[in-house]
PDB file of N, CA and C in Angstrom:
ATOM      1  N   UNK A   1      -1.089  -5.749  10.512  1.00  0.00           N
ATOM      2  CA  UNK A   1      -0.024  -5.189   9.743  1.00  0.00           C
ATOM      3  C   UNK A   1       0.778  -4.245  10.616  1.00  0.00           C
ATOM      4  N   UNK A   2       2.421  -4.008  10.402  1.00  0.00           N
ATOM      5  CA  UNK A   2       3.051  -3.592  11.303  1.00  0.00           C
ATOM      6  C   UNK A   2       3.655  -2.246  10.344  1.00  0.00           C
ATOM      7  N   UNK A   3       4.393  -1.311  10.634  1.00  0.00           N
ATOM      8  CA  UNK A   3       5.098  -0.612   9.898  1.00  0.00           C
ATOM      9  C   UNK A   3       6.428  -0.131  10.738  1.00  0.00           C
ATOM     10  N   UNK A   4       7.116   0.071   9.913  1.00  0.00           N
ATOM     11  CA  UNK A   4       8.596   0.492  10.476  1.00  0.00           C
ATOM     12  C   UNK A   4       8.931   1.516   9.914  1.00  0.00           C
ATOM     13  N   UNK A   5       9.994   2.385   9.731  1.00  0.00           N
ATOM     14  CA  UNK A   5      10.838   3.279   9.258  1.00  0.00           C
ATOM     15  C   UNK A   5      12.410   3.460   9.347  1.00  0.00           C
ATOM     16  N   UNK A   6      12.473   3.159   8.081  1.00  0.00           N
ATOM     17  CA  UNK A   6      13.741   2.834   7.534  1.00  0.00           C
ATOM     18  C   UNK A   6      14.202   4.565   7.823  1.00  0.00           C
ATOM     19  N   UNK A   7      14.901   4.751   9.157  1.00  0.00           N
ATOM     20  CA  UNK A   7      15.791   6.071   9.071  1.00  0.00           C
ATOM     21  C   UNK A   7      17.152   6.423   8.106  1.00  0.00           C
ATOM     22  N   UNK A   8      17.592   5.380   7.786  1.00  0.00           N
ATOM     23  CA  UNK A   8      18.995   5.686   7.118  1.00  0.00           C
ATOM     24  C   UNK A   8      18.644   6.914   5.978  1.00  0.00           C
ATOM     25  N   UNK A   9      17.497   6.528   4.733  1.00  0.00           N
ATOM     26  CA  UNK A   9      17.678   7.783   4.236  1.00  0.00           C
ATOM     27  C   UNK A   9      16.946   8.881   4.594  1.00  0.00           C
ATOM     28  N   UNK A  10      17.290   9.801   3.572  1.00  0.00           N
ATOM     29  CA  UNK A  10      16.339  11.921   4.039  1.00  0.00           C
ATOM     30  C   UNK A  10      15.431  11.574   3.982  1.00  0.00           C
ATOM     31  N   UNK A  11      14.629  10.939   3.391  1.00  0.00           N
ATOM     32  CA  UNK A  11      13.449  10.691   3.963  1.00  0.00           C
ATOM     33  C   UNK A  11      13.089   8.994   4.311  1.00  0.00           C
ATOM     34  N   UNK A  12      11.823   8.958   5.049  1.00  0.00           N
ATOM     35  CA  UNK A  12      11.854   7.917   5.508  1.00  0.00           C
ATOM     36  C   UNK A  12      10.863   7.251   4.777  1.00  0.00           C
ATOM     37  N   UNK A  13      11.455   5.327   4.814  1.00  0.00           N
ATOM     38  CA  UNK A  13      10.584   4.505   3.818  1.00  0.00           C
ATOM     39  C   UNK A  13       9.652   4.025   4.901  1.00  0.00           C
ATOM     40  N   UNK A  14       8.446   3.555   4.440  1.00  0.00           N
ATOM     41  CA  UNK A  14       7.291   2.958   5.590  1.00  0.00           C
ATOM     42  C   UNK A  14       7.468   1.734   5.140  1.00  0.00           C
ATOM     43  N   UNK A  15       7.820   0.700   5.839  1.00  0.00           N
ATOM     44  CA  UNK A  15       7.184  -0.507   5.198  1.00  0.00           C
ATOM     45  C   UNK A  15       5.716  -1.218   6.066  1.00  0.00           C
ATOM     46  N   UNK A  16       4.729  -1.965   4.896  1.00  0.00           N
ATOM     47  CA  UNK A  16       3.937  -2.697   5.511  1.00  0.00           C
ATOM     48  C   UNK A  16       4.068  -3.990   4.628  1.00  0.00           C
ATOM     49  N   UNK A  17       3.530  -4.910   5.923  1.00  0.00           N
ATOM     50  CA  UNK A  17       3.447  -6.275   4.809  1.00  0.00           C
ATOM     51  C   UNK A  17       1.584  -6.538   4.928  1.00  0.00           C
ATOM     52  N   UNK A  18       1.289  -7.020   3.686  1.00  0.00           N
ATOM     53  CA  UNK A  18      -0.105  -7.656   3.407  1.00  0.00           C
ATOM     54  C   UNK A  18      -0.591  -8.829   2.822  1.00  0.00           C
ATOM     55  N   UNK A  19      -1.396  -9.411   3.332  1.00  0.00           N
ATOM     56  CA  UNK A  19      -1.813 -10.994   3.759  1.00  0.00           C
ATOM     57  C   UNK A  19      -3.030 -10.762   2.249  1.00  0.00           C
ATOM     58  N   UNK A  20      -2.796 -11.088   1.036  1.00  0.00           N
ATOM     59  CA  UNK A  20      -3.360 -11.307   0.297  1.00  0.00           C
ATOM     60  C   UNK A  20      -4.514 -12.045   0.584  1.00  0.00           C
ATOM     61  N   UNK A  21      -4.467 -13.084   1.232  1.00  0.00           N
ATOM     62  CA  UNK A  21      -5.567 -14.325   1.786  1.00  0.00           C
ATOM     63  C   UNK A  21      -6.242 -13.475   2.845  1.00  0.00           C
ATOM     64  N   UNK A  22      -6.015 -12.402   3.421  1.00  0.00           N
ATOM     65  CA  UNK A  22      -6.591 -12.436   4.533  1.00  0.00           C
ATOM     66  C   UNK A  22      -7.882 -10.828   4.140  1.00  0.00           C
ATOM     67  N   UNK A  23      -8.739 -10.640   5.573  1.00  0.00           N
ATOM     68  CA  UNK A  23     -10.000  -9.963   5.160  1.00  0.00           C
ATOM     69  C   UNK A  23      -9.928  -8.017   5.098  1.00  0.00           C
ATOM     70  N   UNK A  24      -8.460  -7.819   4.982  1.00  0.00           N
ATOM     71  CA  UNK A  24      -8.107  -6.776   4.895  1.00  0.00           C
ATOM     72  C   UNK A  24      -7.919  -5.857   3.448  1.00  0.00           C
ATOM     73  N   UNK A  25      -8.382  -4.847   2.706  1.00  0.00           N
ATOM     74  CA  UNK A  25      -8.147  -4.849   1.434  1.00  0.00           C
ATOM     75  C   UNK A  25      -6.960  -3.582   1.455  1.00  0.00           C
ATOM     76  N   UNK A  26      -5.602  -4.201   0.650  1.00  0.00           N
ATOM     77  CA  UNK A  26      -4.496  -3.463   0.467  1.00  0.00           C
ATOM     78  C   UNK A  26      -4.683  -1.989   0.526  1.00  0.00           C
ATOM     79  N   UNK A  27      -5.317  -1.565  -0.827  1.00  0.00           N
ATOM     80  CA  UNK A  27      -5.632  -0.111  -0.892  1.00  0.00           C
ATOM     81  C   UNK A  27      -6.297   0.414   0.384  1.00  0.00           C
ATOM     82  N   UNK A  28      -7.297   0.159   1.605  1.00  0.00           N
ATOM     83  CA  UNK A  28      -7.621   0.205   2.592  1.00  0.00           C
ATOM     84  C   UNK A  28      -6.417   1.199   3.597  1.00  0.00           C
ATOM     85  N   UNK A  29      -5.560   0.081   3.528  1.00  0.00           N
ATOM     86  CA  UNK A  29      -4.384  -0.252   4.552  1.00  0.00           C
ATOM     87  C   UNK A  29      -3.545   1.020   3.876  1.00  0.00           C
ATOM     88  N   UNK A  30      -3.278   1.343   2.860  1.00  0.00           N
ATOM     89  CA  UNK A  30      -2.484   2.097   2.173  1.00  0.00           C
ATOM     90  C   UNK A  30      -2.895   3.591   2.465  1.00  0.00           C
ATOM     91  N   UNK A  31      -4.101   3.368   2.856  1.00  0.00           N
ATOM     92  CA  UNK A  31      -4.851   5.086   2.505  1.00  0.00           C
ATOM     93  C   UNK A  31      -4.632   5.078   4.087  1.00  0.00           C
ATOM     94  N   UNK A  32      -5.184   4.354   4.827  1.00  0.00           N
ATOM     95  CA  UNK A  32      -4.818   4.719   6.708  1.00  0.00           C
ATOM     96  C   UNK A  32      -3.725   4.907   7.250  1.00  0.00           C
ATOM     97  N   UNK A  33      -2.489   3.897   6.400  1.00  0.00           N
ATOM     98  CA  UNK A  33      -1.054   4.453   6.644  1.00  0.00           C
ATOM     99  C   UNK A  33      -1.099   5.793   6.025  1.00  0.00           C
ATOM    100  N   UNK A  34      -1.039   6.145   5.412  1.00  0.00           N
ATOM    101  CA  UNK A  34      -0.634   7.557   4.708  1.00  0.00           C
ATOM    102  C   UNK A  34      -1.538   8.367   5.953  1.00  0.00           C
ATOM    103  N   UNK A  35      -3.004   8.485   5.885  1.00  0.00           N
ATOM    104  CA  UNK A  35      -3.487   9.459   7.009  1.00  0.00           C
ATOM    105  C   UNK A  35      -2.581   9.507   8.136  1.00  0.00           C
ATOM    106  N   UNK A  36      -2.166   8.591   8.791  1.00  0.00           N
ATOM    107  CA  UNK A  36      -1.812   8.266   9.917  1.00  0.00           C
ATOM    108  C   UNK A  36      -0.618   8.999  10.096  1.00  0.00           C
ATOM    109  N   UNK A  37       0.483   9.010   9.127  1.00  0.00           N
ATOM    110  CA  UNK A  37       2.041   9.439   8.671  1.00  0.00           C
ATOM    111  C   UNK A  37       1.774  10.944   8.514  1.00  0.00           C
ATOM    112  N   UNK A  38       0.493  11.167   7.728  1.00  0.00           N
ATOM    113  CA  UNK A  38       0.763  12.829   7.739  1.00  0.00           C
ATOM    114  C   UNK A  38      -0.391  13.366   8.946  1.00  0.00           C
ATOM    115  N   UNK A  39      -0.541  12.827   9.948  1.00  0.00           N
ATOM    116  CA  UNK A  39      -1.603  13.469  10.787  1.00  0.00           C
ATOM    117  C   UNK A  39      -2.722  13.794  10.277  1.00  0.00           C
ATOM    118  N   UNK A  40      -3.255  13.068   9.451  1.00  0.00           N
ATOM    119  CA  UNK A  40      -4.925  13.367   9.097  1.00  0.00           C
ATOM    120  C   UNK A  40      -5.896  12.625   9.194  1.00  0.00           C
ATOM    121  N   UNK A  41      -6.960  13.349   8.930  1.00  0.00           N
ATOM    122  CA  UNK A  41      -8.467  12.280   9.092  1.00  0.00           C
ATOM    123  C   UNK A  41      -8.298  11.362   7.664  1.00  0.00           C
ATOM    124  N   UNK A  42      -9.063  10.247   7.658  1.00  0.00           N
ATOM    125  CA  UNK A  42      -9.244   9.481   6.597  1.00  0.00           C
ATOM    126  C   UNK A  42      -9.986  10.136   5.194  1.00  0.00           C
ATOM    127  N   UNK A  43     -11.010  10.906   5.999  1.00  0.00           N
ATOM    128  CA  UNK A  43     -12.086  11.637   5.288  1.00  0.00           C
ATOM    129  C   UNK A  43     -11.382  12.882   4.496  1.00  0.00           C
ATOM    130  N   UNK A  44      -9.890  13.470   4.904  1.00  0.00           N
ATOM    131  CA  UNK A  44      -9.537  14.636   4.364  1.00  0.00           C
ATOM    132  C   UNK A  44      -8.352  14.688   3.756  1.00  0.00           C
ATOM    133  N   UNK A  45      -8.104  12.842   2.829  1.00  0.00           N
ATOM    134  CA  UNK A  45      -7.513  12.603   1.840  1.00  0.00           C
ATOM    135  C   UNK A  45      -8.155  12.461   0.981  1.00  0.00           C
ATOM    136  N   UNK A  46      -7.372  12.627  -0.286  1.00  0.00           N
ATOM    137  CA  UNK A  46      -8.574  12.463  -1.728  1.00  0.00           C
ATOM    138  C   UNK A  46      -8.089  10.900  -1.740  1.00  0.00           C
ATOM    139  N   UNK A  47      -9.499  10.880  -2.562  1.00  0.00           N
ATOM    140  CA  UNK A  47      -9.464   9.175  -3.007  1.00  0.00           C
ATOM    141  C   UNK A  47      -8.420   8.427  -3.776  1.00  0.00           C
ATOM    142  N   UNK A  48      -8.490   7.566  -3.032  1.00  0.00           N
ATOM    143  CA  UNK A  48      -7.497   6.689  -4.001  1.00  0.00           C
ATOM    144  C   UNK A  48      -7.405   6.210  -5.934  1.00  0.00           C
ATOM    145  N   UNK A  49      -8.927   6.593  -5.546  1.00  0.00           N
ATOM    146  CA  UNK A  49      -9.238   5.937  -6.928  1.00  0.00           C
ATOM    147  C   UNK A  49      -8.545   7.532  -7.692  1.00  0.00           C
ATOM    148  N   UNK A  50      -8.263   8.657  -7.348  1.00  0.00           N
ATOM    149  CA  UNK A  50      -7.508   9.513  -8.296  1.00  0.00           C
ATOM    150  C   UNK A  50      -6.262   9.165  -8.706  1.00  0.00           C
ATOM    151  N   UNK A  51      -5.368   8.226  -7.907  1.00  0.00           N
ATOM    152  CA  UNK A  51      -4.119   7.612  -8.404  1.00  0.00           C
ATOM    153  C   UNK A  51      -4.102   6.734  -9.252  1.00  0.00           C
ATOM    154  N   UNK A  52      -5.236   5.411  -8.441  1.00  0.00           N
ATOM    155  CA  UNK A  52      -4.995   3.869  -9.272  1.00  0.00           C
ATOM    156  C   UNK A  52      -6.510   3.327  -8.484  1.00  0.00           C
ATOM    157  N   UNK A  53      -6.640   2.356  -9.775  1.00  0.00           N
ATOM    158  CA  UNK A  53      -8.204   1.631  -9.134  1.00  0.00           C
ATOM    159  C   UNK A  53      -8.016   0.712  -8.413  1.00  0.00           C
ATOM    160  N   UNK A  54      -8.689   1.347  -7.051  1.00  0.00           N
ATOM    161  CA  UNK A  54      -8.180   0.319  -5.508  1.00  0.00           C
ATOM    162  C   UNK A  54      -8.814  -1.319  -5.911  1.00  0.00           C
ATOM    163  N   UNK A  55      -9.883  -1.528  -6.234  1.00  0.00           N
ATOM    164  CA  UNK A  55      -9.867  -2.711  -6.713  1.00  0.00           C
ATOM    165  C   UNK A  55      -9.171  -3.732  -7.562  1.00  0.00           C
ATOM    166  N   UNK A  56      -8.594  -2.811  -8.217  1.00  0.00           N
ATOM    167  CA  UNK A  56      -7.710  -3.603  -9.454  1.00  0.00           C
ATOM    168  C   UNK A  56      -6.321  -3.922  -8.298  1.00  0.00           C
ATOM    169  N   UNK A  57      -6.055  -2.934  -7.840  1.00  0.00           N
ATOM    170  CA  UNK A  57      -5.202  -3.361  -6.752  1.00  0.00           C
ATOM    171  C   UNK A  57      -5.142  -4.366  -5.776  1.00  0.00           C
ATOM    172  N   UNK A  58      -6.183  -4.215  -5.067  1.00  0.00           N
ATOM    173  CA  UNK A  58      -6.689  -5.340  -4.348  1.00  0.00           C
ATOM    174  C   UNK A  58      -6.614  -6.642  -4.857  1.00  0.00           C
ATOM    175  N   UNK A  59      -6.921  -6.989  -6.048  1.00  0.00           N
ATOM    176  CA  UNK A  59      -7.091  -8.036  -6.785  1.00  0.00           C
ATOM    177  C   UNK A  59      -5.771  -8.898  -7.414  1.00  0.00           C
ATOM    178  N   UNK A  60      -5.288  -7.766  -8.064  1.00  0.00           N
ATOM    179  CA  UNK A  60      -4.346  -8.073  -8.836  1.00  0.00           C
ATOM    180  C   UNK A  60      -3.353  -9.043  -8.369  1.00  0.00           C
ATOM    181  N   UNK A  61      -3.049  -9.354  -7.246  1.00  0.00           N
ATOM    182  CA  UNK A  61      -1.816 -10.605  -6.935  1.00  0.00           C
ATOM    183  C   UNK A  61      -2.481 -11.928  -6.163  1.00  0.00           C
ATOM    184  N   UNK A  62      -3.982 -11.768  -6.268  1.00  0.00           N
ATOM    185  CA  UNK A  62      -4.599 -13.202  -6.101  1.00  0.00           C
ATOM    186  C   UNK A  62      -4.729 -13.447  -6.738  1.00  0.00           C
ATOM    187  N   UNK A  63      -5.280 -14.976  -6.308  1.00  0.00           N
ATOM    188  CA  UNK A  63      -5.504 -16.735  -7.243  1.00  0.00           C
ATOM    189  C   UNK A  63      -6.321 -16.868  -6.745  1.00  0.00           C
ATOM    190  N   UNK A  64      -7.261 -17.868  -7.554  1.00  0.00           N
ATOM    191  CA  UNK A  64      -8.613 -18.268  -7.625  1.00  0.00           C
ATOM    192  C   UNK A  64      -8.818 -19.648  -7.014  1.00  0.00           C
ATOM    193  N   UNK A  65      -7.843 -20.105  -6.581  1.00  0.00           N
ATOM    194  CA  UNK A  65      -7.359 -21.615  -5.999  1.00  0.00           C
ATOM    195  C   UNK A  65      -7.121 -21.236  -4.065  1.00  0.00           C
ATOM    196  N   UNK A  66      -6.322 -20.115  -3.993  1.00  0.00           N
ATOM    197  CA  UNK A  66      -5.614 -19.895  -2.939  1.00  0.00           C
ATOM    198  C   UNK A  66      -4.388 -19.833  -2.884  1.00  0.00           C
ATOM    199  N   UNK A  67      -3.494 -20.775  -4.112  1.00  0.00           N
ATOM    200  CA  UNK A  67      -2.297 -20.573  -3.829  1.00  0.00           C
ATOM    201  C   UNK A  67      -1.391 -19.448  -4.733  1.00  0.00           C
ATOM    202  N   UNK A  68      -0.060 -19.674  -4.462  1.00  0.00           N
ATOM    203  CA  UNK A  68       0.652 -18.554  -4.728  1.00  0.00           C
ATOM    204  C   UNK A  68       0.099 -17.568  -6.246  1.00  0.00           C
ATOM    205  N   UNK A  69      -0.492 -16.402  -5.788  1.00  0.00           N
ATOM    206  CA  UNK A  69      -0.429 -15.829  -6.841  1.00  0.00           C
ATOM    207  C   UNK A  69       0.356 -14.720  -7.845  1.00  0.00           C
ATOM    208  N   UNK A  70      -0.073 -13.943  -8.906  1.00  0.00           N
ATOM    209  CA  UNK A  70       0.980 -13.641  -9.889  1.00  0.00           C
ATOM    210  C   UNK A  70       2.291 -12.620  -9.365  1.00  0.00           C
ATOM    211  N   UNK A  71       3.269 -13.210  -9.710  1.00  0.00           N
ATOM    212  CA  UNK A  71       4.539 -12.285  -9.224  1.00  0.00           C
ATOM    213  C   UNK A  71       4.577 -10.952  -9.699  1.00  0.00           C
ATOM    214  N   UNK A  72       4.770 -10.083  -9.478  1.00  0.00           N
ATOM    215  CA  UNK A  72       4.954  -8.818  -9.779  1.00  0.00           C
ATOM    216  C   UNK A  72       4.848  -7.701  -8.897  1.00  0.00           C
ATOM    217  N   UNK A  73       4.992  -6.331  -9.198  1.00  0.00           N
ATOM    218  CA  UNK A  73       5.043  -5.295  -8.082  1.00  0.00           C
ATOM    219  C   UNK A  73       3.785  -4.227  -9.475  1.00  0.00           C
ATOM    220  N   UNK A  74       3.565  -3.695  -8.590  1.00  0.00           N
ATOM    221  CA  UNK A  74       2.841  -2.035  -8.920  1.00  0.00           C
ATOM    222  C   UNK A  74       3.064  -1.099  -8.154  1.00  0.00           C
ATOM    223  N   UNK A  75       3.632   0.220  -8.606  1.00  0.00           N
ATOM    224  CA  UNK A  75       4.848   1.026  -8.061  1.00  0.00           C
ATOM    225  C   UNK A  75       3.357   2.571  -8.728  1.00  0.00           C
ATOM    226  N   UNK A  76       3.049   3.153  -7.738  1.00  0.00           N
ATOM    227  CA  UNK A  76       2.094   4.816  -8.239  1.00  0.00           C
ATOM    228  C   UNK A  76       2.038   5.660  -7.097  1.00  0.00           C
ATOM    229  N   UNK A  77       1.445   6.841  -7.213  1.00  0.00           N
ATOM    230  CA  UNK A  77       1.765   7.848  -6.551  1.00  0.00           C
ATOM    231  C   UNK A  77       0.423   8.429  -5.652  1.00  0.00           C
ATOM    232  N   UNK A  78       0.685   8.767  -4.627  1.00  0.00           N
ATOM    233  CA  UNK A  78      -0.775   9.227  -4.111  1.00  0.00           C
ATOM    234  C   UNK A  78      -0.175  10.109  -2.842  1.00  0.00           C
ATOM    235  N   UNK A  79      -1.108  11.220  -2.636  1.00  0.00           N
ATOM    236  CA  UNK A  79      -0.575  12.460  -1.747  1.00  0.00           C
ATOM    237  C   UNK A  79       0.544  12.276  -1.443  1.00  0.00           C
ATOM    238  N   UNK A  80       1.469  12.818  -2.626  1.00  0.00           N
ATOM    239  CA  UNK A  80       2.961  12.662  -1.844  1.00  0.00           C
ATOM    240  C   UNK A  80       3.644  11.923  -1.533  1.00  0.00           C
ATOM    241  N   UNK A  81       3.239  10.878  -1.747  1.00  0.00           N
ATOM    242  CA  UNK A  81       4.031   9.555  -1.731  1.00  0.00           C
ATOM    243  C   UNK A  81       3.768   8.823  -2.861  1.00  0.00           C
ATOM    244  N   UNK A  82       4.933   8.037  -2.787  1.00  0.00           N
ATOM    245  CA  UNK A  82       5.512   6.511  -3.759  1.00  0.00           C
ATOM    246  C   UNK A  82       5.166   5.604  -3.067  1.00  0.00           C
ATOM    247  N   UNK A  83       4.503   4.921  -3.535  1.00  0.00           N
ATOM    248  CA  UNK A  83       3.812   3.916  -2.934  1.00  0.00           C
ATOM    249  C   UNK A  83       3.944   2.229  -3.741  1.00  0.00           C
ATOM    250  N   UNK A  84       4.663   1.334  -3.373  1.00  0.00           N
ATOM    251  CA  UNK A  84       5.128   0.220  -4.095  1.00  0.00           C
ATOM    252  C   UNK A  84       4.557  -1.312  -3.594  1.00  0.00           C
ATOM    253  N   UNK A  85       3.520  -1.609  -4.269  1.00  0.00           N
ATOM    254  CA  UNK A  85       3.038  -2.582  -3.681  1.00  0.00           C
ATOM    255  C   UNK A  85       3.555  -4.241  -4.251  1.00  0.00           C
ATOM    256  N   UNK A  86       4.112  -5.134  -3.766  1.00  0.00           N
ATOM    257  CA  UNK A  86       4.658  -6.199  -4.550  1.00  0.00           C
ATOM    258  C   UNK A  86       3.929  -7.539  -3.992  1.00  0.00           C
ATOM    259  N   UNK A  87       4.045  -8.671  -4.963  1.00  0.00           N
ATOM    260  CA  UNK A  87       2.939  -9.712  -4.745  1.00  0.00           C
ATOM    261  C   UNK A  87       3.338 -10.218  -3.567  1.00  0.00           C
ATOM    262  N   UNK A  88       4.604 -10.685  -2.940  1.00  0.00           N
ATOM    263  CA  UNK A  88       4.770 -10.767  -2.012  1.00  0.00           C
ATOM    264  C   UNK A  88       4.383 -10.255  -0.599  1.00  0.00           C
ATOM    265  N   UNK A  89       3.571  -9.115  -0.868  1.00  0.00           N
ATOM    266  CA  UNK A  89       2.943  -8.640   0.534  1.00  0.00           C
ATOM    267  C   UNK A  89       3.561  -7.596   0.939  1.00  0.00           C
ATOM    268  N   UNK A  90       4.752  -7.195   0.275  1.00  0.00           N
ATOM    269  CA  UNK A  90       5.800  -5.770   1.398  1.00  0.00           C
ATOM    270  C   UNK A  90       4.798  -4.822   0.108  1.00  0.00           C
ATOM    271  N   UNK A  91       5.110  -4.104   0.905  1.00  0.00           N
ATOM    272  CA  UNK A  91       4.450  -2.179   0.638  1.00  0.00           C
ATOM    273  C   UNK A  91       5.285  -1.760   1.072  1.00  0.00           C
ATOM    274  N   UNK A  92       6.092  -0.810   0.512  1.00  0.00           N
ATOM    275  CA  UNK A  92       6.814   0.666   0.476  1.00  0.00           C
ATOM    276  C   UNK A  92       6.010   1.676   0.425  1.00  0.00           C
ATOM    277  N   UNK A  93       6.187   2.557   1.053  1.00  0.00           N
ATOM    278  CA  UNK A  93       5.538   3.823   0.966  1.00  0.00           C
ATOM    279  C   UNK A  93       6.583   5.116   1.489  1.00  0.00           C
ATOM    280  N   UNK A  94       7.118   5.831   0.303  1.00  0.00           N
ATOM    281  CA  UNK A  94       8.129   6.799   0.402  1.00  0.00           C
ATOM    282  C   UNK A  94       7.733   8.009   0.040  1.00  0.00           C
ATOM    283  N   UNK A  95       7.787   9.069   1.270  1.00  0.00           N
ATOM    284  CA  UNK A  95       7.441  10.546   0.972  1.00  0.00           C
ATOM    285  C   UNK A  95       8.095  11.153  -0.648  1.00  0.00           C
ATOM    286  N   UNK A  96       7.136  11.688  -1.251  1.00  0.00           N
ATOM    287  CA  UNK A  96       8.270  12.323  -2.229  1.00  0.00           C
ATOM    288  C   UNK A  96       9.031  13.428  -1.608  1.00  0.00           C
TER     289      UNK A  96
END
């Protein structure tokens, strides 16, 4: 997974993209970007599960077949950021 930063606005958007099929779990990826963005240890963010249940997350835009699964986004908040995850794989992640 790669991330960029959208400079145009006051603050900056992170994007990541995520491989639903693949052995990485979203919420994972979400909590290490954020450490990473504000200079911290992994260990000295609060849990995810105080925002949204990382599993339900994880889950929520697979199929039981493999192929395309359910369209939609889930948009919640965690240390300071907006965090927008869509079935398609892009993640937003915007400082508040």
């Amino acid at each position: 997974m790669s991330s960029a930063v959208d400079s145009a606005a006051d603050r900056p958007t992170h994007h990541l993209h995520h491989d639903w099929t693949g052995e990485e779990w979203a919420s994972d990826r979400i909590v290490q970007a954020i450490a990473e963005y504000e200079k911290e240890r992994l260990e000295d963010l609060p849990p995810l599960s105080d925002s949204i249940n990382p599993e339900a997350l994880d889950t929520a835009f697979e199929s039981a077949d493999g192929s395309a699964g359910k369209a939609g986004c889930i948009t919640f908040s965690y240390y300071g950021y907006t965090v927008l995850v869509q079935s398609t794989g892009q993640i937003l992640i915007k400082k508040n």
